[in-house]
N, C-alpha and C. Protein backbone atom coordinates (compact mmCIF):
# COMPACT_ATOMS: atom_id res chain seq x y z
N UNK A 1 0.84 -1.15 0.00
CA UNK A 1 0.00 0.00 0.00
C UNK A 1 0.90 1.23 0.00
N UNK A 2 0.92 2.32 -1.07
CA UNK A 2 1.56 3.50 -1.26
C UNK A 2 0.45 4.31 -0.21
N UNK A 3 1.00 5.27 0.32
CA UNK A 3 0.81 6.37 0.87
C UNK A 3 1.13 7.50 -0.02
N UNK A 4 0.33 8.65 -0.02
CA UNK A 4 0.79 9.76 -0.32
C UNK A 4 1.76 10.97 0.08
N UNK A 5 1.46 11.49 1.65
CA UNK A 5 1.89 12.25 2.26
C UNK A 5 3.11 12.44 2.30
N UNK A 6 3.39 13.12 2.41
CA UNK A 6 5.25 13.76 2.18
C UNK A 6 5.20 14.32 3.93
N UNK A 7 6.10 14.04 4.52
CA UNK A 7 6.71 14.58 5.87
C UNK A 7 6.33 15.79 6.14
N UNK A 8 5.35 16.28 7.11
CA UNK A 8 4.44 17.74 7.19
C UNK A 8 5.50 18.13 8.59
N UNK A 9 5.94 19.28 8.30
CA UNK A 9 6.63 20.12 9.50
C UNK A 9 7.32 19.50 10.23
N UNK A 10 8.37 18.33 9.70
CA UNK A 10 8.96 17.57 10.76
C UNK A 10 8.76 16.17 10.90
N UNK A 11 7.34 16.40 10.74
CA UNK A 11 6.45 15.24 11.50
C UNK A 11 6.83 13.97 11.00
N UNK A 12 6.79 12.84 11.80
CA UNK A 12 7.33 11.28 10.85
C UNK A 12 6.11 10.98 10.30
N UNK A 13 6.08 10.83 9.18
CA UNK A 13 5.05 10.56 8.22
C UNK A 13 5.44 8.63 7.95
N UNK A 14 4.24 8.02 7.80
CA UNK A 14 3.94 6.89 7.02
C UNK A 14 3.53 6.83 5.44
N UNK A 15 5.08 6.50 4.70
CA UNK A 15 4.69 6.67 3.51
C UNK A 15 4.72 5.68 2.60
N UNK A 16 4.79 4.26 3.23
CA UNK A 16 4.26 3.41 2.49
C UNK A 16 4.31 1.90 2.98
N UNK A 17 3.44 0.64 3.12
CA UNK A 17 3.46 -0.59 3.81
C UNK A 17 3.32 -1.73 3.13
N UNK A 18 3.98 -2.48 2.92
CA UNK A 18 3.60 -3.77 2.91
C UNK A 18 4.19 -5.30 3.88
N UNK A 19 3.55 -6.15 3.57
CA UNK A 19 3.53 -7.18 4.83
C UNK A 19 4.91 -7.11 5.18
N UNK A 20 5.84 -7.00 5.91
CA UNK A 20 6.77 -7.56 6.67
C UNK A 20 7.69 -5.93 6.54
N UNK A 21 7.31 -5.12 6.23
CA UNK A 21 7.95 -3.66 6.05
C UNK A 21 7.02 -2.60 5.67
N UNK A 22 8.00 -1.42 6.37
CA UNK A 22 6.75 -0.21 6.43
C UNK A 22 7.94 0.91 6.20
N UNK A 23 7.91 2.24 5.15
CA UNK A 23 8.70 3.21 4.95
C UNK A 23 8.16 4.23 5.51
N UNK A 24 9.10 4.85 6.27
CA UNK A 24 8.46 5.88 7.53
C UNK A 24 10.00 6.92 6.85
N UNK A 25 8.97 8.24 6.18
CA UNK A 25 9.97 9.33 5.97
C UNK A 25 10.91 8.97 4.67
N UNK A 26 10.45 7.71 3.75
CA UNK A 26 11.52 7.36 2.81
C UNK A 26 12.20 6.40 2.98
N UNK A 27 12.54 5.77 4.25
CA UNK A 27 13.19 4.96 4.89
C UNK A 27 12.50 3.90 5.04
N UNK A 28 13.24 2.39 4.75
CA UNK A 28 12.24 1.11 4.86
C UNK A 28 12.83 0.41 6.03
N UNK A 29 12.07 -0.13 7.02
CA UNK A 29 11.73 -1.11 8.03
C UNK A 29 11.65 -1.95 8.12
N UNK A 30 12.30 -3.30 8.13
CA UNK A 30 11.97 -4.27 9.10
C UNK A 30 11.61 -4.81 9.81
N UNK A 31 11.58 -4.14 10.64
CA UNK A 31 11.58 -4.62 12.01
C UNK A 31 10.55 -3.60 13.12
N UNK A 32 10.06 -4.59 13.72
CA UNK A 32 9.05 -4.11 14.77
C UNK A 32 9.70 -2.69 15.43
N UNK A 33 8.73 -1.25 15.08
CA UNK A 33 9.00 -0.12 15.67
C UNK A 33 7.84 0.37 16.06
N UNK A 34 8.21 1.60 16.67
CA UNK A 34 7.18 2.63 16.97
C UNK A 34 7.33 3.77 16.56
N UNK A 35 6.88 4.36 16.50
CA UNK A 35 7.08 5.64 15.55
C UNK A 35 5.57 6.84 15.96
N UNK A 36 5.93 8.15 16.45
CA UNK A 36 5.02 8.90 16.86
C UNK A 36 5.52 10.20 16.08
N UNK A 37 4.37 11.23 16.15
CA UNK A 37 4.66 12.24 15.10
C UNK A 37 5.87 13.21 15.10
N UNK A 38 6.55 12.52 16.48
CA UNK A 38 7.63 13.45 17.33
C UNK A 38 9.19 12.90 17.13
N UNK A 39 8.66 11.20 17.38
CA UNK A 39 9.71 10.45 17.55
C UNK A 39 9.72 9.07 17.07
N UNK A 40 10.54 8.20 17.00
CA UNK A 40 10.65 7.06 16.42
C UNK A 40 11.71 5.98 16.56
N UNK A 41 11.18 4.82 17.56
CA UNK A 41 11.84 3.89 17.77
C UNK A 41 11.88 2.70 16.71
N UNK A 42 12.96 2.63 16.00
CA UNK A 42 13.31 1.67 15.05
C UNK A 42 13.51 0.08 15.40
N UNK A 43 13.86 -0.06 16.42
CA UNK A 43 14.64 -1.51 17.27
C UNK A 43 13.65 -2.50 17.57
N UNK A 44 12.15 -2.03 17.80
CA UNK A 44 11.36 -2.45 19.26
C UNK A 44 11.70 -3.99 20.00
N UNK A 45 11.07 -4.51 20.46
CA UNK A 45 11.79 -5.68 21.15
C UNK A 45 10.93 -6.82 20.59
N UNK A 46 9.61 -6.76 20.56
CA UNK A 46 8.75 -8.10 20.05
C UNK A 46 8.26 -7.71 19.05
N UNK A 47 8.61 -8.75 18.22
CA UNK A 47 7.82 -9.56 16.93
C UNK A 47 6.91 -9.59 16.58
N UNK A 48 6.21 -10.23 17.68
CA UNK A 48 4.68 -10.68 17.96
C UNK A 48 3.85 -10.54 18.78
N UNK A 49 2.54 -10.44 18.33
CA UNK A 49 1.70 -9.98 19.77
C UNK A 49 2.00 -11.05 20.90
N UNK A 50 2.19 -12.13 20.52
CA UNK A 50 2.62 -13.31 21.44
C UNK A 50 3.13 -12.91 22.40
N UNK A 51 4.60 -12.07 22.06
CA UNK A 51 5.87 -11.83 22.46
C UNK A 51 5.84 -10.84 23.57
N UNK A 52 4.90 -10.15 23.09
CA UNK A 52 4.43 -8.35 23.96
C UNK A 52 4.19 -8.47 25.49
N UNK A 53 5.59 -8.02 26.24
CA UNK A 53 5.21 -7.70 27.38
C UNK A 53 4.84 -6.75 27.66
N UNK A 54 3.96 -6.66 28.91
CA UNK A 54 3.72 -5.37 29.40
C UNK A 54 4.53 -3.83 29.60
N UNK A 55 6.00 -4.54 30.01
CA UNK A 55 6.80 -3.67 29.72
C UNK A 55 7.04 -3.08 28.63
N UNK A 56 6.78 -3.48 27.79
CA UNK A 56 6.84 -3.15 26.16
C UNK A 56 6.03 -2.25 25.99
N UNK A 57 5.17 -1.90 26.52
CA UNK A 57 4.15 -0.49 26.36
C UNK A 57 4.81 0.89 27.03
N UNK A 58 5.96 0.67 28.04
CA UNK A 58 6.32 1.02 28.64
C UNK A 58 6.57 3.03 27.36
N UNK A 59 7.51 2.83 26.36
CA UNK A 59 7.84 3.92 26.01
C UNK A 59 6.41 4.62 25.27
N UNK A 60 5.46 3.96 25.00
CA UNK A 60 4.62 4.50 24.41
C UNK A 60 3.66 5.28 25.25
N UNK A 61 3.40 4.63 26.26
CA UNK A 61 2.53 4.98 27.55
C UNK A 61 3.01 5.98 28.27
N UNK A 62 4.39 6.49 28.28
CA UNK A 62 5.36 7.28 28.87
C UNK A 62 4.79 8.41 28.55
N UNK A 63 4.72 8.53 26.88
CA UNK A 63 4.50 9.44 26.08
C UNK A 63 2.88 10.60 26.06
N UNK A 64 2.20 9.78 26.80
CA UNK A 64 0.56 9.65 27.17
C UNK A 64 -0.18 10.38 25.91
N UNK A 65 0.20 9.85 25.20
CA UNK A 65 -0.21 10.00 23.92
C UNK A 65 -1.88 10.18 23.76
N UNK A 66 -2.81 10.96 23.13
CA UNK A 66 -3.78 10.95 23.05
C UNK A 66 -4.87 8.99 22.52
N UNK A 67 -3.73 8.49 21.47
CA UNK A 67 -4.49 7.23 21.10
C UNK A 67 -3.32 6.42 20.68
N UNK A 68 -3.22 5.59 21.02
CA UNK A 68 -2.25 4.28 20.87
C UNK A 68 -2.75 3.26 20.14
N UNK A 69 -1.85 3.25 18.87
CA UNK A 69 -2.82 1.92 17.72
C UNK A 69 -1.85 0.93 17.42
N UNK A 70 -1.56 -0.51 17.90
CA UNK A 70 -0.71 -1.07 17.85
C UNK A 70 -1.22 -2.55 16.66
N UNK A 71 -0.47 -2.51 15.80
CA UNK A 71 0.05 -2.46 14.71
C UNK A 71 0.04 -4.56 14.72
N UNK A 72 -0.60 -5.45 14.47
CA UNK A 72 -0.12 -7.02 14.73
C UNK A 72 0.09 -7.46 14.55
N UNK A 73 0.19 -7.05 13.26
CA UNK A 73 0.85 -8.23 11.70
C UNK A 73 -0.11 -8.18 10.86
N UNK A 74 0.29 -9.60 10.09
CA UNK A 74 -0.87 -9.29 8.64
C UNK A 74 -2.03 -9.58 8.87
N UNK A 75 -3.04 -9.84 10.19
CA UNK A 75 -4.28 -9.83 10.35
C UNK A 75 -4.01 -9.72 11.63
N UNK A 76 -5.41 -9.35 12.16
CA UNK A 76 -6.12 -8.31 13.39
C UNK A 76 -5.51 -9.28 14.51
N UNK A 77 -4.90 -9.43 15.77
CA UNK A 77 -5.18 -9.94 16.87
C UNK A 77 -5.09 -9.42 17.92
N UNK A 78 -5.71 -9.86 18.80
CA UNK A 78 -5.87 -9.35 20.23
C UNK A 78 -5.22 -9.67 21.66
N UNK A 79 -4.77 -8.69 22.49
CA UNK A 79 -3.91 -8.48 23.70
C UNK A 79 -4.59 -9.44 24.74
N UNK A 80 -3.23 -10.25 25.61
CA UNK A 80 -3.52 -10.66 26.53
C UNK A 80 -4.32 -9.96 27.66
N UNK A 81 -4.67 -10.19 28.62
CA UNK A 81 -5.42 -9.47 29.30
C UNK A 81 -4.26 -8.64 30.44
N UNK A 82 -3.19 -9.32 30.34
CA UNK A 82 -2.06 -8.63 31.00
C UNK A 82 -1.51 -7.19 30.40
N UNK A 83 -1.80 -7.32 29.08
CA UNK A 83 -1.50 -6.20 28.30
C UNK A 83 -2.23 -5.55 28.13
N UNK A 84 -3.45 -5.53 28.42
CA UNK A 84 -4.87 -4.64 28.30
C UNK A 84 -5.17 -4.13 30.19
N UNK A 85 -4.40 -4.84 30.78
CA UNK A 85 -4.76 -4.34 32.14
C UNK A 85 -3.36 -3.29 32.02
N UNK A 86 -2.50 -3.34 31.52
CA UNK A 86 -1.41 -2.15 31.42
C UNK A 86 -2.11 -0.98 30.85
N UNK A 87 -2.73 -1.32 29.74
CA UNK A 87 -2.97 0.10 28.91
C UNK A 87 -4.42 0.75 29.96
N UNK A 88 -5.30 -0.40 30.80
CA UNK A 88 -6.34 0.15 31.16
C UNK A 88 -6.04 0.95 32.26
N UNK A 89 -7.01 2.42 32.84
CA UNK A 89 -6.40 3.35 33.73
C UNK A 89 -5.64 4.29 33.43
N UNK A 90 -5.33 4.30 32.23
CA UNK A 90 -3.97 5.24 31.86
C UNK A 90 -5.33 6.52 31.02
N UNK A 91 -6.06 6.17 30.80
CA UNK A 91 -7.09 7.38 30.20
C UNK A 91 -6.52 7.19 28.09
N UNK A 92 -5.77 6.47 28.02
CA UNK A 92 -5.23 6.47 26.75
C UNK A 92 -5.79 5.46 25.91
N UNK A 93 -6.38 6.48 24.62
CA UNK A 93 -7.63 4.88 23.97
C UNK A 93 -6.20 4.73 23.35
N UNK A 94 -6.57 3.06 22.83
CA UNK A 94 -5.96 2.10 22.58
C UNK A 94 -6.52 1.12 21.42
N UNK A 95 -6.09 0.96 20.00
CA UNK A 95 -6.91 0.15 19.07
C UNK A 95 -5.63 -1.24 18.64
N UNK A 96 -6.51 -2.05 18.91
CA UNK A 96 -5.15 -3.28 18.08
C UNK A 96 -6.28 -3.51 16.84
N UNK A 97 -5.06 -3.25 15.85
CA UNK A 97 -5.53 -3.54 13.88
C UNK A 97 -4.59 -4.67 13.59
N UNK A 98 -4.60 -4.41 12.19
CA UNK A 98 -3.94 -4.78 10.97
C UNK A 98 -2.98 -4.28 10.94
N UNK A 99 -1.53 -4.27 10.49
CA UNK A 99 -0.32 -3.34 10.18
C UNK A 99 -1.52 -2.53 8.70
N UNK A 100 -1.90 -2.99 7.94
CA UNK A 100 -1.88 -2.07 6.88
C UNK A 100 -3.33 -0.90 7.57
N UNK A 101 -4.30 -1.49 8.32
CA UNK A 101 -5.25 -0.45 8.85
C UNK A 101 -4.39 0.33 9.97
N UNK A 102 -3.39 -0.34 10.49
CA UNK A 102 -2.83 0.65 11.63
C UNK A 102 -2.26 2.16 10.76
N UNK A 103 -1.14 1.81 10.08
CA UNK A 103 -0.66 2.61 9.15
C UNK A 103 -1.80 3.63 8.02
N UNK A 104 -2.93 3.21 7.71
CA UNK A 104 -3.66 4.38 7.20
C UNK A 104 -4.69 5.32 8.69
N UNK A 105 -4.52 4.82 9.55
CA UNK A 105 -5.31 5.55 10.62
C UNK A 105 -4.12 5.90 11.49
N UNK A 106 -2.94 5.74 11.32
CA UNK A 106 -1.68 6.59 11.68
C UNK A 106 -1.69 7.78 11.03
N UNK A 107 -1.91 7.75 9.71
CA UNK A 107 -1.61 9.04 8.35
C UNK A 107 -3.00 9.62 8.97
N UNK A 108 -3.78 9.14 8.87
CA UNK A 108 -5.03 10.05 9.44
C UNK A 108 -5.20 11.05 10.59
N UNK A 109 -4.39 10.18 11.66
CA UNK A 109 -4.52 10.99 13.17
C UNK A 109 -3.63 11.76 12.52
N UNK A 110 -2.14 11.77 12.34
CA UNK A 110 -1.17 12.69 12.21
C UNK A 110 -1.78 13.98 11.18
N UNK A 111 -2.17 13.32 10.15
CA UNK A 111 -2.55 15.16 9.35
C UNK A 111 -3.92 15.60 10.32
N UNK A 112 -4.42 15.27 11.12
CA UNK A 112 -5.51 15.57 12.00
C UNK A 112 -4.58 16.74 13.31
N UNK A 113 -3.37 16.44 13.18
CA UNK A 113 -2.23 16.90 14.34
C UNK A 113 -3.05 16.13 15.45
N UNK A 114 -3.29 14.77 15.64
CA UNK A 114 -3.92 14.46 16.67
C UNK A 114 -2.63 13.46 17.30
N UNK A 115 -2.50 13.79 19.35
CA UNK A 115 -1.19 13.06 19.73
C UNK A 115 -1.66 11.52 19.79
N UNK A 116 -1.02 11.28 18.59
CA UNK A 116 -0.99 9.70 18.60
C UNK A 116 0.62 8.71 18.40
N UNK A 117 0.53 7.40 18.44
CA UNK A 117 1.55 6.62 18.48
C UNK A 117 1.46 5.51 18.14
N UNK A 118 2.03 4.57 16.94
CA UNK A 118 1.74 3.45 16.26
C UNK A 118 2.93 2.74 17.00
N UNK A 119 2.31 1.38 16.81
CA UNK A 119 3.62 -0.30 17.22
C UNK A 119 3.25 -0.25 16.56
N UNK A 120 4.33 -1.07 15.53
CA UNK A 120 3.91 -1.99 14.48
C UNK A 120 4.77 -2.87 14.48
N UNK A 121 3.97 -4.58 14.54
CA UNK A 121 4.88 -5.32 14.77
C UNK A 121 5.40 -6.48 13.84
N UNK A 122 6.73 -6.00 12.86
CA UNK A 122 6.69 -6.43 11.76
C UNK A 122 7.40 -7.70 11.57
């Protein structure tokens, strides 16, 4: 999936995805990151939603980002309840998608200037 958007004021833009990689700013990915309109972790630690500890929410949640959309691979799955009792209380909505629906409702919040923050776990 091509994206359009070109990098607005800085901002890390999502500009294009497919299964196992995502180009953020021109630059292609690998590997499980996060990436917010501010900042962008390239490294992340899990793979898989499997994999996802709680701690692993840790830099995103830091951030108290208005909406947190974490990203699962090539179809939809859903958080342990250990990982949903992390995100719950924090006041921060929270959507688990698709990598390719995470990434067009990433481009969305961001030209919205809305504080948001994608996992994507590739």
């Amino acid at each position: 999936m091509q994206m359009s958007e070109d990098n607005i004021d800085g901002r890390h833009i999502i500009n294009a995805y497919s299964p196992g990689r995502v180009t953020i700013d021109h630059v292609v990915y690998e590997r499980s990151l996060i990436v917010s309109p501010q900042w962008l972790i390239t490294d992340w630690r899990p793979l898989t939603l499997e994999e996802m500890e709680p701690g692993d929410l840790d830099p995103i949640l830091d951030d108290k980002p208005e909406i947190v959309i974490i990203g699962t691979g090539d179809r939809q799955q859903f958080p342990s309840t250990r990982l949903l009792r992390r995100i719950a209380g924090t006041g921060i909505g929270c959507e688990f998608m698709d990598n390719a629906a995470a990434c067009r409702t990433y481009t969305v919040l961001v030209s919205e200037r809305r504080k948001v923050v994608a996992a994507l776990l590739l």
